[in-house]
Protein backbone atom coordinates (compact mmCIF):
# COMPACT_ATOMS: atom_id res chain seq x y z
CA UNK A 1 18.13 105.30 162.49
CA UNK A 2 17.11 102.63 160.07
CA UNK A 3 18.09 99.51 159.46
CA UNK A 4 21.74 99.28 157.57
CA UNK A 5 22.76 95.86 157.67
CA UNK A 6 23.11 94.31 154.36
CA UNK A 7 21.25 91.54 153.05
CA UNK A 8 21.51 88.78 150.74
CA UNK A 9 19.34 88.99 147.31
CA UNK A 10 19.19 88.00 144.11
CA UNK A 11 19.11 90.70 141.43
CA UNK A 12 18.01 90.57 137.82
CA UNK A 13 18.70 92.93 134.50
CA UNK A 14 18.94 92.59 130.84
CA UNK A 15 20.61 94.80 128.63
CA UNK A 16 18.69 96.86 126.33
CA UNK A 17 19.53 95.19 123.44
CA UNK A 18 17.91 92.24 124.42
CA UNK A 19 21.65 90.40 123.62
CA UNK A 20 21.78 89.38 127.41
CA UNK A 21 20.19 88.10 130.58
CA UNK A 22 22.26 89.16 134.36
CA UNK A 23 21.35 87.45 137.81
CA UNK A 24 23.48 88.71 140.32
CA UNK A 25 22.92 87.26 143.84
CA UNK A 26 24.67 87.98 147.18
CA UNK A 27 25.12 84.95 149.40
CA UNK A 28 27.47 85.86 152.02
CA UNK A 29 24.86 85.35 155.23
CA UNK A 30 23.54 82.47 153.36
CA UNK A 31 26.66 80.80 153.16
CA UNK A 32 27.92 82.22 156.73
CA UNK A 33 25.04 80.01 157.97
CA UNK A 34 25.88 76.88 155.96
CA UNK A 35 29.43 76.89 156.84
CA UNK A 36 28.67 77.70 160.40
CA UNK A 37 25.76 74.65 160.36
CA UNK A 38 27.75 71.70 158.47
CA UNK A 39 31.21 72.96 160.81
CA UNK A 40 33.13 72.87 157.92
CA UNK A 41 36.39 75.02 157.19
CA UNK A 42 39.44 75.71 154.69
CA UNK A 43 38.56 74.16 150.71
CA UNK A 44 35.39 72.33 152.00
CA UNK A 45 33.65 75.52 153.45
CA UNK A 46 34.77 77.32 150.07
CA UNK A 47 33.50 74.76 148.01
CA UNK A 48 30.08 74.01 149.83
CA UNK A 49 29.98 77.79 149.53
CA UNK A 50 30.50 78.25 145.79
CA UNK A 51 28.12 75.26 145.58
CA UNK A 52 25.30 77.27 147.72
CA UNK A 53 25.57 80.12 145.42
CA UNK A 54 25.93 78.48 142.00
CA UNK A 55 22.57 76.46 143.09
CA UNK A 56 20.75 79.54 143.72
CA UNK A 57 21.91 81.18 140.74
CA UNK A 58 21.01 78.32 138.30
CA UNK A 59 17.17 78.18 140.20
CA UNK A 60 17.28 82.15 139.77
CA UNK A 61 17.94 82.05 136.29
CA UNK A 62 16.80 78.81 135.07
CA UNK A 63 13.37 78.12 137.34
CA UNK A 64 13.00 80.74 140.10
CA UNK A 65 9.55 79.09 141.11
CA UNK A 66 10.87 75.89 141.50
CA UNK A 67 13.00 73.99 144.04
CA UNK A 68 16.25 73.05 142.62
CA UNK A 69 18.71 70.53 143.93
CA UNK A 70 22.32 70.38 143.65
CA UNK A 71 24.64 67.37 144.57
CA UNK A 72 28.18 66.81 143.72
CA UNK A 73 30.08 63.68 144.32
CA UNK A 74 33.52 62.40 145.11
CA UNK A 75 35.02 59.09 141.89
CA UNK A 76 33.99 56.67 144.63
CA UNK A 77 30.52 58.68 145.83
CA UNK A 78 31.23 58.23 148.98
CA UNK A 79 31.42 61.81 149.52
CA UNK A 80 28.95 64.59 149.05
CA UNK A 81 27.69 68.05 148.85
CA UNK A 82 24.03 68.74 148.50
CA UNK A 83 22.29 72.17 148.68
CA UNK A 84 18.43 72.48 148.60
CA UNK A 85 16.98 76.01 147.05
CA UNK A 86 13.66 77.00 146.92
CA UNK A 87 11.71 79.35 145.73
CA UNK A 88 11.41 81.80 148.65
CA UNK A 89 14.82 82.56 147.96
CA UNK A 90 15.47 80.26 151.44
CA UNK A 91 18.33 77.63 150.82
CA UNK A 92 19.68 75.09 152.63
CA UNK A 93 23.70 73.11 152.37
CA UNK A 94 25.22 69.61 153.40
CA UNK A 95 28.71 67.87 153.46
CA UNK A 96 28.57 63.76 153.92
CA UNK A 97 30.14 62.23 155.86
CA UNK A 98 31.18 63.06 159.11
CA UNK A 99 35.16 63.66 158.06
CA UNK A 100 34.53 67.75 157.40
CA UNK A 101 37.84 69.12 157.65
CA UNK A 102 39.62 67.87 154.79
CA UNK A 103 40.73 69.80 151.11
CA UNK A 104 37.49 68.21 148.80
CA UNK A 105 39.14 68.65 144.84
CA UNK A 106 36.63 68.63 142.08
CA UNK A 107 38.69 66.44 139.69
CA UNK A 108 36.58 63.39 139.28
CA UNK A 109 33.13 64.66 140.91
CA UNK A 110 29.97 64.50 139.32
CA UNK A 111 27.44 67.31 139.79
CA UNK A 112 23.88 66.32 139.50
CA UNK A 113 21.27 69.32 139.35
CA UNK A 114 17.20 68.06 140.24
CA UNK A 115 14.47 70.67 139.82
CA UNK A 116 11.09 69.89 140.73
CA UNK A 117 8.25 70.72 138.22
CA UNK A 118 4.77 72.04 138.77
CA UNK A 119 3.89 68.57 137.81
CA UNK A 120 5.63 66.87 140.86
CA UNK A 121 7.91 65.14 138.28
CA UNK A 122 11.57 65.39 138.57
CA UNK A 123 13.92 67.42 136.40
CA UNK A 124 17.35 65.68 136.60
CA UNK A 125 20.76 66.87 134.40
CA UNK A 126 24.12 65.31 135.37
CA UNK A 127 27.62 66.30 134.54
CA UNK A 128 31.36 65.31 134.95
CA UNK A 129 33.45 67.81 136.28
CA UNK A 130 36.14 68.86 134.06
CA UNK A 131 39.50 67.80 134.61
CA UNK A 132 41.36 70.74 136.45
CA UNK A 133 37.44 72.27 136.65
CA UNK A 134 36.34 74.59 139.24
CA UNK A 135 33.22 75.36 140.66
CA UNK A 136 32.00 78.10 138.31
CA UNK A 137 33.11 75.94 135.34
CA UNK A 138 31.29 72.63 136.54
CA UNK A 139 28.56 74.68 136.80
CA UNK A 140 28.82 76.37 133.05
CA UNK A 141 29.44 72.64 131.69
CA UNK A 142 26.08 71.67 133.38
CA UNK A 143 24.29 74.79 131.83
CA UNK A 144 25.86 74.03 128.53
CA UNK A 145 25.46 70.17 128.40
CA UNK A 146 22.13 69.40 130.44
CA UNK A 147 19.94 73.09 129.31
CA UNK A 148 21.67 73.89 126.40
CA UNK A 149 21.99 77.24 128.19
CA UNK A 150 25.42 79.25 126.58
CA UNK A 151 25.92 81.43 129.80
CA UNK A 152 28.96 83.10 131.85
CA UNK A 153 29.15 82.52 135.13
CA UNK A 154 31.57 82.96 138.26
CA UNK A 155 31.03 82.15 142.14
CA UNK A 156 33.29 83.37 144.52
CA UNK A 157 33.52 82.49 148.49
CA UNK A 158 36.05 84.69 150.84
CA UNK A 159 37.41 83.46 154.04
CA UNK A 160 39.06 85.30 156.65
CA UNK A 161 40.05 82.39 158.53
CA UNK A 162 36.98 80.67 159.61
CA UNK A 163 34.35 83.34 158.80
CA UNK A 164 32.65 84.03 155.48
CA UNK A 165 33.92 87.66 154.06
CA UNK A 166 31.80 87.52 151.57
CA UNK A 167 29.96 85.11 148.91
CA UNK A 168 28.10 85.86 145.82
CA UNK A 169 28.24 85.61 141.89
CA UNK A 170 27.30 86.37 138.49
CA UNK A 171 25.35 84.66 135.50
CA UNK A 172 25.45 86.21 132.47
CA UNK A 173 22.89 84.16 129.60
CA UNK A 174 23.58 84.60 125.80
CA UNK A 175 20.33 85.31 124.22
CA UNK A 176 18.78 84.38 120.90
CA UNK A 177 18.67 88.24 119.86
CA UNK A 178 22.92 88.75 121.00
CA UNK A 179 24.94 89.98 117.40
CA UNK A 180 29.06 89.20 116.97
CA UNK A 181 29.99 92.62 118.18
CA UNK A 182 27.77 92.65 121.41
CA UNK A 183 28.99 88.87 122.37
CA UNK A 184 33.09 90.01 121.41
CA UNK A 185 32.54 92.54 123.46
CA UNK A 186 30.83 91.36 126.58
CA UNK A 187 33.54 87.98 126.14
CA UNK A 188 36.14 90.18 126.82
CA UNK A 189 34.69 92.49 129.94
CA UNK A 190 34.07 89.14 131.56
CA UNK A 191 37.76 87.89 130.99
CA UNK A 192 38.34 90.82 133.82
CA UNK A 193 35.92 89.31 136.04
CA UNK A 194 36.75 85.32 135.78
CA UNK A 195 37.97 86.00 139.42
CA UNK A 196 35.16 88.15 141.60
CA UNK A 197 36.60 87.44 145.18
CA UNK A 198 38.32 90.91 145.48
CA UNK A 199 35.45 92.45 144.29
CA UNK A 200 32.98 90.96 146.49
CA UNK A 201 34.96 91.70 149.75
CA UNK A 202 35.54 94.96 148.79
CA UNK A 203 31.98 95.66 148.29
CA UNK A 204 30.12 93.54 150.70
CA UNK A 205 29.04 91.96 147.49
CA UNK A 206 26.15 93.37 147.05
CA UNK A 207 24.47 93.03 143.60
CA UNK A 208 24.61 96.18 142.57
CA UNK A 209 27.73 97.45 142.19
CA UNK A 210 28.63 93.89 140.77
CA UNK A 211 25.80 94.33 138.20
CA UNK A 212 26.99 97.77 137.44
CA UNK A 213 30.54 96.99 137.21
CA UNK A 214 29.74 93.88 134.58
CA UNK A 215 27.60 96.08 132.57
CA UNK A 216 29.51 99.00 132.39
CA UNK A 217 28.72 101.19 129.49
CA UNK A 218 25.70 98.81 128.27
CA UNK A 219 22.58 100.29 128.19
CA UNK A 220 20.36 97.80 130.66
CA UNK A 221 17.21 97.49 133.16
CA UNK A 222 17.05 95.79 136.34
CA UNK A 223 14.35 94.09 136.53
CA UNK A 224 13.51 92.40 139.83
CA UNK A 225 15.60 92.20 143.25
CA UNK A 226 14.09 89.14 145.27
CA UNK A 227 15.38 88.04 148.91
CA UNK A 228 17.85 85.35 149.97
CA UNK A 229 18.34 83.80 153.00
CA UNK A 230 19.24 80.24 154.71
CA UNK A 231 16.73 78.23 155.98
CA UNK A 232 16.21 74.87 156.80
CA UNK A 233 13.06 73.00 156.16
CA UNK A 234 12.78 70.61 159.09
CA UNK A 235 10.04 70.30 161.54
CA UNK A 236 8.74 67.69 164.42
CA UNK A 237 6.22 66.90 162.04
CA UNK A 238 8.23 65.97 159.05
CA UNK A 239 10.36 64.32 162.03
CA UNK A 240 7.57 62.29 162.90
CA UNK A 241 6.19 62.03 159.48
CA UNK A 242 9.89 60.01 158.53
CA UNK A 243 9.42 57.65 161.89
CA UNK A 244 5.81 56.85 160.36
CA UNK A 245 7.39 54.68 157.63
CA UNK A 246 9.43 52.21 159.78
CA UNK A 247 8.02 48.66 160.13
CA UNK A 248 5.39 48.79 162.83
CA UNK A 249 7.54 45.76 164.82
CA UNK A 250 11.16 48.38 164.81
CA UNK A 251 8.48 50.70 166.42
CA UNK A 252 7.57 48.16 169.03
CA UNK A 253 11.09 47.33 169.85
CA UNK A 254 11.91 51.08 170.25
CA UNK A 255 8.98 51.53 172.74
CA UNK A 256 9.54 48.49 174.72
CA UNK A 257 13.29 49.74 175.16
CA UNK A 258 12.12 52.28 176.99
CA UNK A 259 14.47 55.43 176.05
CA UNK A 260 13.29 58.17 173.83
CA UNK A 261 15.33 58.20 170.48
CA UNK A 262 17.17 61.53 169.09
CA UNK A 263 17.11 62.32 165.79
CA UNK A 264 19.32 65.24 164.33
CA UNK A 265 18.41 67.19 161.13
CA UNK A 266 21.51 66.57 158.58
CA UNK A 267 21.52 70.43 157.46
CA UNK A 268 21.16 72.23 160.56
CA UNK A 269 22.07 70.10 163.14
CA UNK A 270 19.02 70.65 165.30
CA UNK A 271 18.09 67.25 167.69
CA UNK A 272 14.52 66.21 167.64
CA UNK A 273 13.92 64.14 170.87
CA UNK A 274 10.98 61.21 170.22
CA UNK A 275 9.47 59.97 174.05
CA UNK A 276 8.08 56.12 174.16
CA UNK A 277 4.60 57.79 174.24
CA UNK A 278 4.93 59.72 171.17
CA UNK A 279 6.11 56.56 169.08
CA UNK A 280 3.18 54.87 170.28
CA UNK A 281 1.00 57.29 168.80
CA UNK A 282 2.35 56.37 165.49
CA UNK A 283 1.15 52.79 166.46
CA UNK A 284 -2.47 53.56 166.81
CA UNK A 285 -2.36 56.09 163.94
CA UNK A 286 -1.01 53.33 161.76
């Protein structure tokens, strides 16, 4: 027997009419693997989880060859959420600091989204959250405000407990071509589907029944279904690459002391272990 087990993807389709672009994505392992990496639970796991999936929608939609970047931050910044997309569909998520288990509300965040351009420069929109503002909303101000993007949009992130159900989401993008009838129209389907959690448990949210269920009676083509997946990008190398620009005398007193030094990777907790000998490579490579 093949293989049955869903996966996560990102799905594209436009309506014939040329009135509207759809990404669909499904997120749930994606997100299963945040949550389960950062240890987080309750409102923070949602939230890191609606984050995940409004990141890769906007990079999807907006610049699906580039990475995108998406922070949000407590009044006081002292707290933060950051997810890293790219474009092989793998995408990474963090919660700082250390203090994981506590309710995060968006009233008073900021969400910042970076993408990188083929040019190396930096791409860099930020938003206040509306007051009373959830995720899917932050996100529409940002789209609205920073891209000038009108769009739909609505994340969802089911919990039984402490496992992810089910993640995933929609963007909907009003197009130059969309007439008064199509837009009343497709204004008022959505009003049904402000709230996708039900949905997406019931149907493992995968991207296609969501996509046909949103378009329902619309004449449309999909267009592309790409792959999503988590994935962190750290390595020894870039491990060793980071130790490489500390002051050659910090190096010194690390290798005189003896010990080798751990280093964990923020995102997915893995602990790179750096002997004495290896550090003083970096001192004759310098």
């Amino acid at each position: 027997m093949g293989d049955t087990k869903q996966h996560d993807s990102a799905l594209r389709a436009m309506t014939d009419d040329g009135a509207f672009r759809v990404v669909v994505v499904r997120t749930t392992d994606t997100v299963a693997r945040t949550v389960e990496a950062q240890q987080v639970r309750a409102r923070t796991a949602e939230h890191l989880g609606e984050l995940t999936t409004g990141a890769i929608l906007v990079r999807e939609t907006m610049a699906p060859t580039h990475r995108l970047q998406a922070l949000l931050r407590n009044r006081d910044q002292k707290n933060r959420f950051v997810v890293d997309s790219h474009p092989d569909g793998g995408t990474r998520g963090l919660v700082a600091p250390a203090d994981r288990t506590q309710p995060t509300d968006l009233d008073g965040c900021t969400l910042e989204i970076v993408r990188t351009l083929y040019s190396g420069d930096l791409h860099r929109g930020v938003v206040a959250v509306p007051e009373g503002a959830g995720m899917s909303e932050a996100l529409m101000t940002y789209l609205q405000n920073s891209e000038q993007v009108a769009s739909m949009l609505a994340l969802a992130c089911v919990l039984d407990g402490e496992r992810v159900v089910a993640a995933g989401g929609y963007l909907v993008q009003l197009l130059p071509e969309v007439g008064r009838g199509p837009l009343a129209i497709m204004a008022e389907r959505l009003e049904e589907f402000r709230t996708i959690g039900p949905l997406l448990a019931s149907s493992d949210a995968q991207p296609g029944p969501l996509l046909d269920e949103l378009l329902y009676g619309m004449p449309f083509t999909r267009l592309e279904e790409r792959p999503l997946s988590w994935k962190c990008r750290c390595t020894a190398v870039r491990v060793m690459s980071s130790l490489a620009t500390i002051p050659r005398a910090d190096i010194s007193d690390m290798i005189e002391a003896g010990q080798s030094i751990d280093l964990c990777c923020e995102f997915c907790g893995h602990v790179y272990s750096v002997s004495p000998a290896q550090l003083h490579g970096l001192l004759e490579q310098s």
